[in-house]
PDB file of N, CA and C in Angstrom:
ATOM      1  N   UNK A   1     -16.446 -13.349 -22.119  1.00  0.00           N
ATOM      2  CA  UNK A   1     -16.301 -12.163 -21.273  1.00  0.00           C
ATOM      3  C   UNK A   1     -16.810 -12.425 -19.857  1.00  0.00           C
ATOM      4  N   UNK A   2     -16.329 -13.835 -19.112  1.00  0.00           N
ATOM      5  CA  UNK A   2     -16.478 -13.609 -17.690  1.00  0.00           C
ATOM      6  C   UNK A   2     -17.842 -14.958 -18.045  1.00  0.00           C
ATOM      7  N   UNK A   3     -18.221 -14.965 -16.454  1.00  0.00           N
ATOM      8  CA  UNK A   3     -19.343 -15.900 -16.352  1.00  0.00           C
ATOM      9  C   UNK A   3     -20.482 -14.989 -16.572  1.00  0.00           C
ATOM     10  N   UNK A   4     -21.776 -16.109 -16.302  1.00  0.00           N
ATOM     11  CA  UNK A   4     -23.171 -15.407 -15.987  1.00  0.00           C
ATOM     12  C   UNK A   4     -23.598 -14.394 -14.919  1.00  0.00           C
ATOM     13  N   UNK A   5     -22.543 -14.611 -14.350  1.00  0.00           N
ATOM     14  CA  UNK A   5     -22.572 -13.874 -12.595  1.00  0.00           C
ATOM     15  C   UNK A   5     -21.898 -12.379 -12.848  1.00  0.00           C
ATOM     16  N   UNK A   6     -22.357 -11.159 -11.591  1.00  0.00           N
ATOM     17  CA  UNK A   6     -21.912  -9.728 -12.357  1.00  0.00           C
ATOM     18  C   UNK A   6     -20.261  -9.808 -11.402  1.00  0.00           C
ATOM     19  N   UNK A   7     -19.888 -10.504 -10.501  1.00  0.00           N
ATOM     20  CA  UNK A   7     -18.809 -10.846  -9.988  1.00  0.00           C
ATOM     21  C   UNK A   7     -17.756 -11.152 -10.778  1.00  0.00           C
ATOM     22  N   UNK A   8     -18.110 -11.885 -11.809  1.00  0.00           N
ATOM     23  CA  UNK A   8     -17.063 -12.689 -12.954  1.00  0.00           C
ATOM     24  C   UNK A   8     -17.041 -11.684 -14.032  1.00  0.00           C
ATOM     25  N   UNK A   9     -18.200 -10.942 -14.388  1.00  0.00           N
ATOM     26  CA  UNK A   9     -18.140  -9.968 -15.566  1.00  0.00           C
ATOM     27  C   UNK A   9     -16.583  -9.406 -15.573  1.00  0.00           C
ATOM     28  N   UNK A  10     -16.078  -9.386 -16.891  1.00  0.00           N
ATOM     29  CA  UNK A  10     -14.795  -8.844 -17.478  1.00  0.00           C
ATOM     30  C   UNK A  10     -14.991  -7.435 -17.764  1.00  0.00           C
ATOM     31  N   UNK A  11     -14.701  -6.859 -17.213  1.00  0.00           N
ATOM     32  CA  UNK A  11     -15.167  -4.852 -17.542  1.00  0.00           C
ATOM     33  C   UNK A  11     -14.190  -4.723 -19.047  1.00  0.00           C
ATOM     34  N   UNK A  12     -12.702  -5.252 -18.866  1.00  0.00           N
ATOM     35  CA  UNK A  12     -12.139  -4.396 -20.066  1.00  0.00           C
ATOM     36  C   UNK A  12     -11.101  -5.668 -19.911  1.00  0.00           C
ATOM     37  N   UNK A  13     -10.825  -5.833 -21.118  1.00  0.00           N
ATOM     38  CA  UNK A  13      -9.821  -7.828 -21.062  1.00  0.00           C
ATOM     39  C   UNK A  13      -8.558  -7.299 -21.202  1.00  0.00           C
ATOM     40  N   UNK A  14      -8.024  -6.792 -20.209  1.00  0.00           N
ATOM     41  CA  UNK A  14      -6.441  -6.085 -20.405  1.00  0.00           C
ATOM     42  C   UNK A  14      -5.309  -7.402 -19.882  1.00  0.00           C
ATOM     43  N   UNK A  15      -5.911  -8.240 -19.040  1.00  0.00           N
ATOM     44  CA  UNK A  15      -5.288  -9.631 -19.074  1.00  0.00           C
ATOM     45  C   UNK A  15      -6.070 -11.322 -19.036  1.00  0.00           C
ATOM     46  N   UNK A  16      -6.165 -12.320 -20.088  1.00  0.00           N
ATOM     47  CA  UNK A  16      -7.098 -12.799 -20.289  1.00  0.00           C
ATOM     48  C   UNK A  16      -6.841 -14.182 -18.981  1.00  0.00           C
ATOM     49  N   UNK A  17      -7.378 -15.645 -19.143  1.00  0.00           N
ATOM     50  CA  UNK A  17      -7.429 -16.247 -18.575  1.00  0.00           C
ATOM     51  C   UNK A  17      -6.069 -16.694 -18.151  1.00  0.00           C
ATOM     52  N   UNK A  18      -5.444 -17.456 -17.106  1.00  0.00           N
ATOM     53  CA  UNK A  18      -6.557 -17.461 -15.710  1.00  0.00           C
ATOM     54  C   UNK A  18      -6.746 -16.117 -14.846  1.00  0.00           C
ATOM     55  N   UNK A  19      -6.283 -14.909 -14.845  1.00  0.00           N
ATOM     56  CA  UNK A  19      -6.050 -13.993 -14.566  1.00  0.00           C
ATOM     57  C   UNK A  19      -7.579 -12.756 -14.549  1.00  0.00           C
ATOM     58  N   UNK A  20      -7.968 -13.154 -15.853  1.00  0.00           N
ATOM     59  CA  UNK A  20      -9.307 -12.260 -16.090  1.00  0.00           C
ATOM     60  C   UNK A  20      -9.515 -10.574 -15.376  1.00  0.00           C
ATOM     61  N   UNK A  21      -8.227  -9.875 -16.236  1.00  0.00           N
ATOM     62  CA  UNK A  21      -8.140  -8.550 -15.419  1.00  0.00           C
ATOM     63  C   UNK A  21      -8.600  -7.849 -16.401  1.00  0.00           C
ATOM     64  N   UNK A  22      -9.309  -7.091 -16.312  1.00  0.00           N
ATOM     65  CA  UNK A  22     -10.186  -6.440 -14.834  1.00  0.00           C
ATOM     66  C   UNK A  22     -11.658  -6.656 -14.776  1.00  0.00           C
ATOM     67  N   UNK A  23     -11.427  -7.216 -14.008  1.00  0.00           N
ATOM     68  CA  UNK A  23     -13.223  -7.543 -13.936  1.00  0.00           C
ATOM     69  C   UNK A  23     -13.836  -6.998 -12.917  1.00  0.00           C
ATOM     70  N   UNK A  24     -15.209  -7.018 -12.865  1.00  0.00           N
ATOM     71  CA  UNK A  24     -15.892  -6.434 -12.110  1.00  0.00           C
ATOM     72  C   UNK A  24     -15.546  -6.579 -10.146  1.00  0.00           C
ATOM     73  N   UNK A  25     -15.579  -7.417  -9.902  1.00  0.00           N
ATOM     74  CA  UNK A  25     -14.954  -8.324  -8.650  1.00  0.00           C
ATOM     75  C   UNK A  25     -13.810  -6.895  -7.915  1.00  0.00           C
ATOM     76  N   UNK A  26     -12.809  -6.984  -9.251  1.00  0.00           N
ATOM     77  CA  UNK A  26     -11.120  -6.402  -8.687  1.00  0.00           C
ATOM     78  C   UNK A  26     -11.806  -4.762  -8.761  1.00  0.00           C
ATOM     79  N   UNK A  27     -12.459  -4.458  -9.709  1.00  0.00           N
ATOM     80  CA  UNK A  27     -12.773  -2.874  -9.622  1.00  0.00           C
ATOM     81  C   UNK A  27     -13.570  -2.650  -8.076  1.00  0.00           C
ATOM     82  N   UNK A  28     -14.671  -3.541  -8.024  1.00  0.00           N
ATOM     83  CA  UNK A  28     -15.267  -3.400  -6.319  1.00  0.00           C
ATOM     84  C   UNK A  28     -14.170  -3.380  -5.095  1.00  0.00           C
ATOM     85  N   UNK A  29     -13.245  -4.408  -5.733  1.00  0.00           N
ATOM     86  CA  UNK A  29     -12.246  -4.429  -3.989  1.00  0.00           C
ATOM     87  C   UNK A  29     -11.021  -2.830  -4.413  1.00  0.00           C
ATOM     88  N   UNK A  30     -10.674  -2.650  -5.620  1.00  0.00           N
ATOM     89  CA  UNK A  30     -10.269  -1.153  -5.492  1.00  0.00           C
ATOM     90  C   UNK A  30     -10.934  -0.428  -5.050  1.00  0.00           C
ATOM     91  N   UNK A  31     -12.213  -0.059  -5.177  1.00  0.00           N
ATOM     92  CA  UNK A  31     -12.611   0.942  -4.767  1.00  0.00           C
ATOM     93  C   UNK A  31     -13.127   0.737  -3.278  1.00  0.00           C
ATOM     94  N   UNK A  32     -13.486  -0.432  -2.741  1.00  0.00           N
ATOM     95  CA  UNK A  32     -13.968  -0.302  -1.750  1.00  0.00           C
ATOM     96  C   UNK A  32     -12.496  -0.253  -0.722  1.00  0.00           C
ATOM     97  N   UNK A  33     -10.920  -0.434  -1.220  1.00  0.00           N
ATOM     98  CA  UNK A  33     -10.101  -0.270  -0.164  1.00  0.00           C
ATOM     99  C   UNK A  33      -9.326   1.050  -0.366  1.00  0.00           C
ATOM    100  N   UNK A  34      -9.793   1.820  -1.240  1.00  0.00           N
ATOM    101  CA  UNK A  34     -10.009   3.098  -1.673  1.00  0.00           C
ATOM    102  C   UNK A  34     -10.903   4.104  -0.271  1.00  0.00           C
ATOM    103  N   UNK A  35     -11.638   3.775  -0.207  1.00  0.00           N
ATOM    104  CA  UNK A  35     -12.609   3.892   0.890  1.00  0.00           C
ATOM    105  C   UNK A  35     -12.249   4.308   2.023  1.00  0.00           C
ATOM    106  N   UNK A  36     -11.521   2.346   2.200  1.00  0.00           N
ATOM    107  CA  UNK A  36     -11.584   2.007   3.661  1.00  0.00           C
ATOM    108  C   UNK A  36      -9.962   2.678   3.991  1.00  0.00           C
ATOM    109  N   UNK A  37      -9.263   3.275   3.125  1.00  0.00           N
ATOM    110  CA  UNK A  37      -8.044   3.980   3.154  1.00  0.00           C
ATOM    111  C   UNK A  37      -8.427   5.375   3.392  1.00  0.00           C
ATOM    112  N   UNK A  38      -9.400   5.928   3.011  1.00  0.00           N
ATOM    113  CA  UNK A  38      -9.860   7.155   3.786  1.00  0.00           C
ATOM    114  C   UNK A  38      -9.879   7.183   5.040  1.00  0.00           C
ATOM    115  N   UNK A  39     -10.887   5.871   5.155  1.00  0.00           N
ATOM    116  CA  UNK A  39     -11.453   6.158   6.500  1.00  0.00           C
ATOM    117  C   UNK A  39     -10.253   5.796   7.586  1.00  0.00           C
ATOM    118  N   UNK A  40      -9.195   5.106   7.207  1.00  0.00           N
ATOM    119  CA  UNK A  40      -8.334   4.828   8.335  1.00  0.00           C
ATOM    120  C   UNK A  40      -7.451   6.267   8.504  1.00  0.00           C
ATOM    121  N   UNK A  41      -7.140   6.980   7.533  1.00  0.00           N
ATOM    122  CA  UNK A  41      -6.355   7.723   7.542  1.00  0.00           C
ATOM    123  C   UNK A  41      -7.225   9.190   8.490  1.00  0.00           C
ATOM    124  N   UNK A  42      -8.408   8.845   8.201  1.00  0.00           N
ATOM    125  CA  UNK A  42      -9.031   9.785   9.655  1.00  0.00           C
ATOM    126  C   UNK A  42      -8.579   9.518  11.217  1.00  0.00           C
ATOM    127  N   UNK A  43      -8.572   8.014  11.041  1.00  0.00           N
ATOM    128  CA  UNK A  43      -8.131   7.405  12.792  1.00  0.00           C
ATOM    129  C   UNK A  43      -6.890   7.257  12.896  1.00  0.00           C
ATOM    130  N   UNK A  44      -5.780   7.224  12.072  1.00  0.00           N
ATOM    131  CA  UNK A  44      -4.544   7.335  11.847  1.00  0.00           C
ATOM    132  C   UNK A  44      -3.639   8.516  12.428  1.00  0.00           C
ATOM    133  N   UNK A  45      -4.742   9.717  11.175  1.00  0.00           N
ATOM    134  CA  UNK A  45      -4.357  11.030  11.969  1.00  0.00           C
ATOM    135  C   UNK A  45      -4.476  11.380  12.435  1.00  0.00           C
ATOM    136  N   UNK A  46      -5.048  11.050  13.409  1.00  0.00           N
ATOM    137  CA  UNK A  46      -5.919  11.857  14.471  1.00  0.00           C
ATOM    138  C   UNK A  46      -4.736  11.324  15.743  1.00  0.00           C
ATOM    139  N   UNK A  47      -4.506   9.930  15.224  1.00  0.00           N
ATOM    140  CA  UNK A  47      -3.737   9.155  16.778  1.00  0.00           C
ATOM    141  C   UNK A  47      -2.257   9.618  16.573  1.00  0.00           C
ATOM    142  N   UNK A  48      -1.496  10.427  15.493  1.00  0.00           N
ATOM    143  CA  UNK A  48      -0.595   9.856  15.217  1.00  0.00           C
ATOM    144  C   UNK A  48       0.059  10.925  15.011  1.00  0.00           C
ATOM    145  N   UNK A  49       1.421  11.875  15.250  1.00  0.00           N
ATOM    146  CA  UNK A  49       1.799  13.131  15.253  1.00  0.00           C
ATOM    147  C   UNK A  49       3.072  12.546  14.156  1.00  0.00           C
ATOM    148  N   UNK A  50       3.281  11.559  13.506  1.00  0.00           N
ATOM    149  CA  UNK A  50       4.613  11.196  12.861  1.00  0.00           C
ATOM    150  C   UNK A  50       4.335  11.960  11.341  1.00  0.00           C
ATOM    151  N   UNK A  51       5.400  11.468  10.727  1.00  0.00           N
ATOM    152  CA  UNK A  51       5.416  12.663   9.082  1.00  0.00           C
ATOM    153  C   UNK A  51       4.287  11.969   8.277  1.00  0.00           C
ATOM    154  N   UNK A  52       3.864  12.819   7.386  1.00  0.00           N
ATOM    155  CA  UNK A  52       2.809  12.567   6.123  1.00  0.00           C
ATOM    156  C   UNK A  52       3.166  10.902   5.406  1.00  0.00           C
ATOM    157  N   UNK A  53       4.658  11.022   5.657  1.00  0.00           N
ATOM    158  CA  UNK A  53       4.721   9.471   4.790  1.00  0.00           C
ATOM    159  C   UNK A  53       4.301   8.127   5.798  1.00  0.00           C
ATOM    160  N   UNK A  54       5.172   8.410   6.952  1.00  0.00           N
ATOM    161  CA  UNK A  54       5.195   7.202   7.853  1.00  0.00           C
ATOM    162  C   UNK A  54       3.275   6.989   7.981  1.00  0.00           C
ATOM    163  N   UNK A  55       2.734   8.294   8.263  1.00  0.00           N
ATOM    164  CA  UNK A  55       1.359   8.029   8.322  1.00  0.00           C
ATOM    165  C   UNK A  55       0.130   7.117   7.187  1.00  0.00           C
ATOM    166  N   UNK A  56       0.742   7.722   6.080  1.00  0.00           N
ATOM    167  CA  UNK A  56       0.288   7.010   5.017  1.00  0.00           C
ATOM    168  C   UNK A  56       0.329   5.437   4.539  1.00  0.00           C
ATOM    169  N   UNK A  57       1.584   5.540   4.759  1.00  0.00           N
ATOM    170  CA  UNK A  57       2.116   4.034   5.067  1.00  0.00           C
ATOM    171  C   UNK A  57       1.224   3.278   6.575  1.00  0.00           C
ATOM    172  N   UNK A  58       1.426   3.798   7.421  1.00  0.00           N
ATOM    173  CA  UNK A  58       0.682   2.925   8.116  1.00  0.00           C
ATOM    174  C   UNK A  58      -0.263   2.672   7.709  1.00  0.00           C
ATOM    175  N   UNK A  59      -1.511   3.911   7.198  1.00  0.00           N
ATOM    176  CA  UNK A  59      -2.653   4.006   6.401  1.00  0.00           C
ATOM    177  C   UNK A  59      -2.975   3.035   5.426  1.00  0.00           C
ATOM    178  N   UNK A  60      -1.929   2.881   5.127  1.00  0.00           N
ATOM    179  CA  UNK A  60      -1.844   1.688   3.579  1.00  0.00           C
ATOM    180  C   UNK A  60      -2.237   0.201   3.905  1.00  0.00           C
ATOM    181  N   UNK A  61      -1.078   0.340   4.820  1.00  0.00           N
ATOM    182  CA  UNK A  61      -1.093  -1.385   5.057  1.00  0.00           C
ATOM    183  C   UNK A  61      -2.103  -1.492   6.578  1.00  0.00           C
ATOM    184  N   UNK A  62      -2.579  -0.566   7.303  1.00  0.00           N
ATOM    185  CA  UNK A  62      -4.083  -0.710   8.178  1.00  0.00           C
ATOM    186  C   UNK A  62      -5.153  -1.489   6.793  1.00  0.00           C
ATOM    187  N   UNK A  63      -5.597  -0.162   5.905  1.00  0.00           N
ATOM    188  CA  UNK A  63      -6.956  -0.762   4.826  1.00  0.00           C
ATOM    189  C   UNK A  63      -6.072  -1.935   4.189  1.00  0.00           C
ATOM    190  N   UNK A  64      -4.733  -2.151   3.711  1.00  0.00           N
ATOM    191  CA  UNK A  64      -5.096  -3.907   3.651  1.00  0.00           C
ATOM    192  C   UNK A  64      -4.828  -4.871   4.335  1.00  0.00           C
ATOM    193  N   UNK A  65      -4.793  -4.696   5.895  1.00  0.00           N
ATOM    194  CA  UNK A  65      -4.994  -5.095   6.874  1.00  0.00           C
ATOM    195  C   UNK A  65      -6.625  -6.157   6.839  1.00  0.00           C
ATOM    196  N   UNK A  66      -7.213  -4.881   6.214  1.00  0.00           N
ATOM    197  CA  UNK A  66      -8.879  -5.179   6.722  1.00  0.00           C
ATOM    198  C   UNK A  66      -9.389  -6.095   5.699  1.00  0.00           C
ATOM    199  N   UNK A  67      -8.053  -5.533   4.096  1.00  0.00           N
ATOM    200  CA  UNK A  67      -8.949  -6.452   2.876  1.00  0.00           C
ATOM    201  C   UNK A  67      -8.198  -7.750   3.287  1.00  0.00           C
ATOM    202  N   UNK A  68      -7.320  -8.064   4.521  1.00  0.00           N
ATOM    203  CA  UNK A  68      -6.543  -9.668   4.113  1.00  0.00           C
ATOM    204  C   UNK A  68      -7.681 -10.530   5.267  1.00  0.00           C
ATOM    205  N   UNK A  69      -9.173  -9.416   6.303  1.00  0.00           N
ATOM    206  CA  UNK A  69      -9.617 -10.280   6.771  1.00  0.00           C
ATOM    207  C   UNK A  69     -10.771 -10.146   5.646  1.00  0.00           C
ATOM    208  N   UNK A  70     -11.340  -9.375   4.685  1.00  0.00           N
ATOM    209  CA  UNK A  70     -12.330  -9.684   3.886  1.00  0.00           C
ATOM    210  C   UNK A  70     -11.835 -11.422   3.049  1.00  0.00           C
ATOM    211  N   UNK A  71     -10.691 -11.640   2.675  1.00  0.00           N
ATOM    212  CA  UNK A  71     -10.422 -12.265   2.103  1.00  0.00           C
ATOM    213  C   UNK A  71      -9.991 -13.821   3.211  1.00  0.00           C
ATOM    214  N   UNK A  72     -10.596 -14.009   4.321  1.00  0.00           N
ATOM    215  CA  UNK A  72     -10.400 -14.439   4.658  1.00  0.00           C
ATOM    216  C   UNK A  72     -11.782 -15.411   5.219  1.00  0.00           C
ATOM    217  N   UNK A  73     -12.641 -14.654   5.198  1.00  0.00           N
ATOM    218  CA  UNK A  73     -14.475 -14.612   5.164  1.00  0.00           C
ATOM    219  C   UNK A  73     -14.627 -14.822   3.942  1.00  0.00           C
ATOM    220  N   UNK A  74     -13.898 -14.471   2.435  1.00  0.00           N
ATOM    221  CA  UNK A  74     -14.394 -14.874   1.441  1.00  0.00           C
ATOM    222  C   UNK A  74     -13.609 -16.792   1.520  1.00  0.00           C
ATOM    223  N   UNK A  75     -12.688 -17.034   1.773  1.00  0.00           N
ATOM    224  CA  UNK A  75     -12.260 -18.341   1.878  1.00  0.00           C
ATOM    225  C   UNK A  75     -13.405 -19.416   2.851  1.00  0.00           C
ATOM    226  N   UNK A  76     -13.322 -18.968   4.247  1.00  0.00           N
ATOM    227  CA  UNK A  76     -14.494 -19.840   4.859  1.00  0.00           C
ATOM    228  C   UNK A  76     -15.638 -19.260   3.927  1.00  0.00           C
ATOM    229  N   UNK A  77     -15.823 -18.620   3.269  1.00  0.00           N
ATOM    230  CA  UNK A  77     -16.910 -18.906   2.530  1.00  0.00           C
ATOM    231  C   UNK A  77     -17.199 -19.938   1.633  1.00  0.00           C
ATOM    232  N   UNK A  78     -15.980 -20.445   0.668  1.00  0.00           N
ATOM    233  CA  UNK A  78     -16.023 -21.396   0.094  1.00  0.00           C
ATOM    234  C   UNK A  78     -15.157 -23.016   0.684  1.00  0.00           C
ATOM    235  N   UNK A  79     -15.330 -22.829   2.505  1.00  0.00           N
ATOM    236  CA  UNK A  79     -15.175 -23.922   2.711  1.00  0.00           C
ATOM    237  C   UNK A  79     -16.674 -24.493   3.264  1.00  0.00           C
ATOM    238  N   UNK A  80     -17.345 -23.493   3.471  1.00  0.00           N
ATOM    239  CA  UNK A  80     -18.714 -23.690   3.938  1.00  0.00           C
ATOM    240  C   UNK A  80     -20.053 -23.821   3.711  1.00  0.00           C
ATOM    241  N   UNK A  81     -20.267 -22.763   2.347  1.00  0.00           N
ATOM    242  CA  UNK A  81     -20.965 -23.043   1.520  1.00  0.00           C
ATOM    243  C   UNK A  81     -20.800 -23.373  -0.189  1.00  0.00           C
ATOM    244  N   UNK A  82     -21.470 -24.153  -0.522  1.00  0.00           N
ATOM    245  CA  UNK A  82     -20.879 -24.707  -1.581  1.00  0.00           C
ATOM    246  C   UNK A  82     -21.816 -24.064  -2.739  1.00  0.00           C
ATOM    247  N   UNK A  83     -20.601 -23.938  -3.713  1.00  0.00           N
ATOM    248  CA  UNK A  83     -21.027 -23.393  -5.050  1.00  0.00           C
ATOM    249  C   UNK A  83     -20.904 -21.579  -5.295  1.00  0.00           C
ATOM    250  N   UNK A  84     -19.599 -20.986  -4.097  1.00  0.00           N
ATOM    251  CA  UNK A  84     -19.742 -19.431  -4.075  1.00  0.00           C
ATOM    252  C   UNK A  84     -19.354 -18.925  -5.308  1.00  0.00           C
ATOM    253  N   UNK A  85     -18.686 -19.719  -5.907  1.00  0.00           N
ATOM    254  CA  UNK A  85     -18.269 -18.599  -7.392  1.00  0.00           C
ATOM    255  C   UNK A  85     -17.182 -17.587  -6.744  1.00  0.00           C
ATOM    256  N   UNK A  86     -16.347 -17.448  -5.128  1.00  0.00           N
ATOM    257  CA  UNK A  86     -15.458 -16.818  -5.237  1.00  0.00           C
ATOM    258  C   UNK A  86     -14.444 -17.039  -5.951  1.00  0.00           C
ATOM    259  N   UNK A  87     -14.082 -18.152  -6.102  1.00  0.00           N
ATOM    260  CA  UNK A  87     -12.790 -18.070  -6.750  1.00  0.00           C
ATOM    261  C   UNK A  87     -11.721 -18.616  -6.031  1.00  0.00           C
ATOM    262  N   UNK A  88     -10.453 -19.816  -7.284  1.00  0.00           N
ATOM    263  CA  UNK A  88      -9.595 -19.982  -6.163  1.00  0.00           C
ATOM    264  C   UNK A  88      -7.994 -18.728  -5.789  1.00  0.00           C
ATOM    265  N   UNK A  89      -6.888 -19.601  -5.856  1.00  0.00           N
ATOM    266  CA  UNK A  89      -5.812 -18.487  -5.414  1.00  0.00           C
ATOM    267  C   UNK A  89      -5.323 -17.634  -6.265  1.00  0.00           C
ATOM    268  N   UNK A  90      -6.040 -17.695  -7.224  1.00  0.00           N
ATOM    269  CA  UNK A  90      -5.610 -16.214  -8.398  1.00  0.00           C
ATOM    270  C   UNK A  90      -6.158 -15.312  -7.717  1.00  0.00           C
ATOM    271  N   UNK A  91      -7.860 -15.944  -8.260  1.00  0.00           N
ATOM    272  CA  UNK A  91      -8.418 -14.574  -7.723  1.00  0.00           C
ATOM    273  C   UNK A  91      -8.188 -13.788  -6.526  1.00  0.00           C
ATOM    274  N   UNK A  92      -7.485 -14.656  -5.102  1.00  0.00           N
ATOM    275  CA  UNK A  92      -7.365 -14.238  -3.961  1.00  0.00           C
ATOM    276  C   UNK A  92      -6.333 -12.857  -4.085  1.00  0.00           C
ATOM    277  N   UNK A  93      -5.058 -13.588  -5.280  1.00  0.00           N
ATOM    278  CA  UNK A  93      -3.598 -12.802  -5.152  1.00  0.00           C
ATOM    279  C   UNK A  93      -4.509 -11.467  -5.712  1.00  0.00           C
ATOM    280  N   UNK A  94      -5.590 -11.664  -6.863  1.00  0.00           N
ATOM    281  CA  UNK A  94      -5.560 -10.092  -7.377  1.00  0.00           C
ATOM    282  C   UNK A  94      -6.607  -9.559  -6.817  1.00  0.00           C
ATOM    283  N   UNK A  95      -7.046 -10.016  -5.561  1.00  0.00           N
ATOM    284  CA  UNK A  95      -8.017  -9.157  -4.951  1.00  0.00           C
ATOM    285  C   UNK A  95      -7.012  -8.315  -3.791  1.00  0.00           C
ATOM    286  N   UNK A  96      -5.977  -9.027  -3.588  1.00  0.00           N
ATOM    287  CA  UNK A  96      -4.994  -8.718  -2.677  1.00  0.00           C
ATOM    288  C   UNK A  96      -4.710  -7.483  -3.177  1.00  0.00           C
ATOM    289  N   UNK A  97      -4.086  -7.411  -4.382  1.00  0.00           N
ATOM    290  CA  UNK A  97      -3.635  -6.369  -5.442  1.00  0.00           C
ATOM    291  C   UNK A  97      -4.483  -5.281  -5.433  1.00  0.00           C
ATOM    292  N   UNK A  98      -5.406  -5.672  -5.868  1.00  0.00           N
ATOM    293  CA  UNK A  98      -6.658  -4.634  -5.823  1.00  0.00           C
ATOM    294  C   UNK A  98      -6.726  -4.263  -5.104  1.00  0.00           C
ATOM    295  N   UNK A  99      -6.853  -4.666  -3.653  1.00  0.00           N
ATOM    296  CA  UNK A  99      -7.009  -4.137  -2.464  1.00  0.00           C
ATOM    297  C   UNK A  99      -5.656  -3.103  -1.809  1.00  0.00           C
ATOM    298  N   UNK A 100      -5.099  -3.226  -2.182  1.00  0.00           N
ATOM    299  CA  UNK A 100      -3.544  -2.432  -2.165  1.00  0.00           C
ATOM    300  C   UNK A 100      -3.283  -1.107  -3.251  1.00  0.00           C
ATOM    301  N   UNK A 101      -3.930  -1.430  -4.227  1.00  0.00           N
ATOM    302  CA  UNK A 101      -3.833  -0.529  -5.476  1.00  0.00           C
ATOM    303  C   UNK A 101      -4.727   0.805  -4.682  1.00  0.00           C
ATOM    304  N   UNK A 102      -5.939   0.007  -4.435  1.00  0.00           N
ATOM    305  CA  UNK A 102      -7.285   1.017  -4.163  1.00  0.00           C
ATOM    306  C   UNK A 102      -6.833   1.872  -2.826  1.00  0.00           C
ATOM    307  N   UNK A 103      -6.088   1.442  -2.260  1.00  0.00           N
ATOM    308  CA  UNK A 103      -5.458   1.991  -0.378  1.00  0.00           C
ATOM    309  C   UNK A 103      -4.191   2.588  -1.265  1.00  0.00           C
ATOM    310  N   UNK A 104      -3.488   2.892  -2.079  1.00  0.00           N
ATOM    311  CA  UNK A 104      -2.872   3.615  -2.581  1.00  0.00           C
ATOM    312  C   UNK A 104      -3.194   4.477  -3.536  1.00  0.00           C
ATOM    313  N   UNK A 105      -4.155   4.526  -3.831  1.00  0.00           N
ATOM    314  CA  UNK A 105      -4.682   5.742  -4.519  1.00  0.00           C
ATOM    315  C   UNK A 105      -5.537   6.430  -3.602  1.00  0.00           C
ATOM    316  N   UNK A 106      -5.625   6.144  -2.611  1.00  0.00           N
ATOM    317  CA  UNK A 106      -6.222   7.214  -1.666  1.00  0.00           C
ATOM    318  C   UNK A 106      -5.146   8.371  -1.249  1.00  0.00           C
ATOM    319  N   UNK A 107      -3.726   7.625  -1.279  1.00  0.00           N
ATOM    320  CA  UNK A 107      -2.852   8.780  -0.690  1.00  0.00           C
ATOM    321  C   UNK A 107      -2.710  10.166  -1.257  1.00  0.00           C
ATOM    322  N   UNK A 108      -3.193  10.082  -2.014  1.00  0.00           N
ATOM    323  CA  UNK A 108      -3.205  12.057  -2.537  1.00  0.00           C
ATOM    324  C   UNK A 108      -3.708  12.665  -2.162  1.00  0.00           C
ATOM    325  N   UNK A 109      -5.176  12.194  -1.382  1.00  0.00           N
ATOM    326  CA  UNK A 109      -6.379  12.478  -0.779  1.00  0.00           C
ATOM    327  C   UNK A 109      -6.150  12.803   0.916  1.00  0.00           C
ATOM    328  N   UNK A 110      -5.214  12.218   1.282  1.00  0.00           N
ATOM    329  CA  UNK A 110      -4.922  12.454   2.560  1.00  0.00           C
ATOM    330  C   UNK A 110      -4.045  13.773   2.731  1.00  0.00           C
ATOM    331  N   UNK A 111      -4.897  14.509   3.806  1.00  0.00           N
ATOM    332  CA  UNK A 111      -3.971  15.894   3.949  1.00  0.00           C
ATOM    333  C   UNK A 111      -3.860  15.917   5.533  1.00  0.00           C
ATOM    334  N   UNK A 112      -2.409  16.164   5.920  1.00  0.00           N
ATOM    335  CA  UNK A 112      -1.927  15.846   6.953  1.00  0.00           C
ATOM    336  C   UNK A 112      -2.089  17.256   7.739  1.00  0.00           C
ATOM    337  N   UNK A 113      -2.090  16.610   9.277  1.00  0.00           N
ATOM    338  CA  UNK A 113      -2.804  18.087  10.270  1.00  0.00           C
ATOM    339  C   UNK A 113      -1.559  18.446  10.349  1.00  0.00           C
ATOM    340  N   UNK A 114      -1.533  20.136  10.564  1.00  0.00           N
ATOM    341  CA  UNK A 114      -0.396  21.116  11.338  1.00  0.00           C
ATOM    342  C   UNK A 114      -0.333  20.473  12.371  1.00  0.00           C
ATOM    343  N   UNK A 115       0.878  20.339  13.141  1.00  0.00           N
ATOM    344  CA  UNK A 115       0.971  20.308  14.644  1.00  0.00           C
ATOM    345  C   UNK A 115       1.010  21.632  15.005  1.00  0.00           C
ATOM    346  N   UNK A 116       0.196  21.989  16.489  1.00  0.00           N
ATOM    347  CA  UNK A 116      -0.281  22.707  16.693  1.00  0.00           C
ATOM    348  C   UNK A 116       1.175  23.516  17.655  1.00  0.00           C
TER     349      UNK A 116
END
């Protein structure tokens, strides 16, 4: 069930190796682009008078905008220091995923302003 590390921990084995879904790792980057999909959709709407969808959509792909530079700091991470336990290009594709899943489940949450 995963390594020694709480990064690798397997929460629920719905897909097993090399894949290891869902583990602790992919639930953090859902929720944290869950988040960061709120928070864009504050600066989104605020800049942006176009329809609820086009907005969202931008919204979407802004927060994984931000997870393709987290994932990009997690790579020089493992060109720089040695022994990170990130992980190679699986884990990258399903943090990608994750990070897309979590910025799409924010969209229900977003409620679009009247134009005035």
């Amino acid at each position: 069930m995963g390594d020694s590390v709480l990064y690798s921990f397997v929460l629920i084995d719905l897909i097993g190796e090399p894949y290891s879904i869902l583990k602790y790792d992919q639930l953090v980057h859902f929720y944290c682009y869950f988040i960061a999909a709120l928070l864009m959709w504050k600066v989104v709407s605020s800049l942006n008078q176009s329809s609820l969808i086009t907005a969202s959509i931008v919204t979407v792909l802004a927060a994984s905008g931000i997870g393709g530079i987290n994932e990009i700091i997690e790579f020089l991470a493992t060109v720089f220091i040695p022994n990170t336990n990130v992980g190679g290009y699986e884990n990258t594709a399903i943090d990608i995923i994750s990070n897309f899943l979590g910025a799409c489940a924010a969209i229900p949450f977003f409620k679009h302003k009247s134009k005035p």
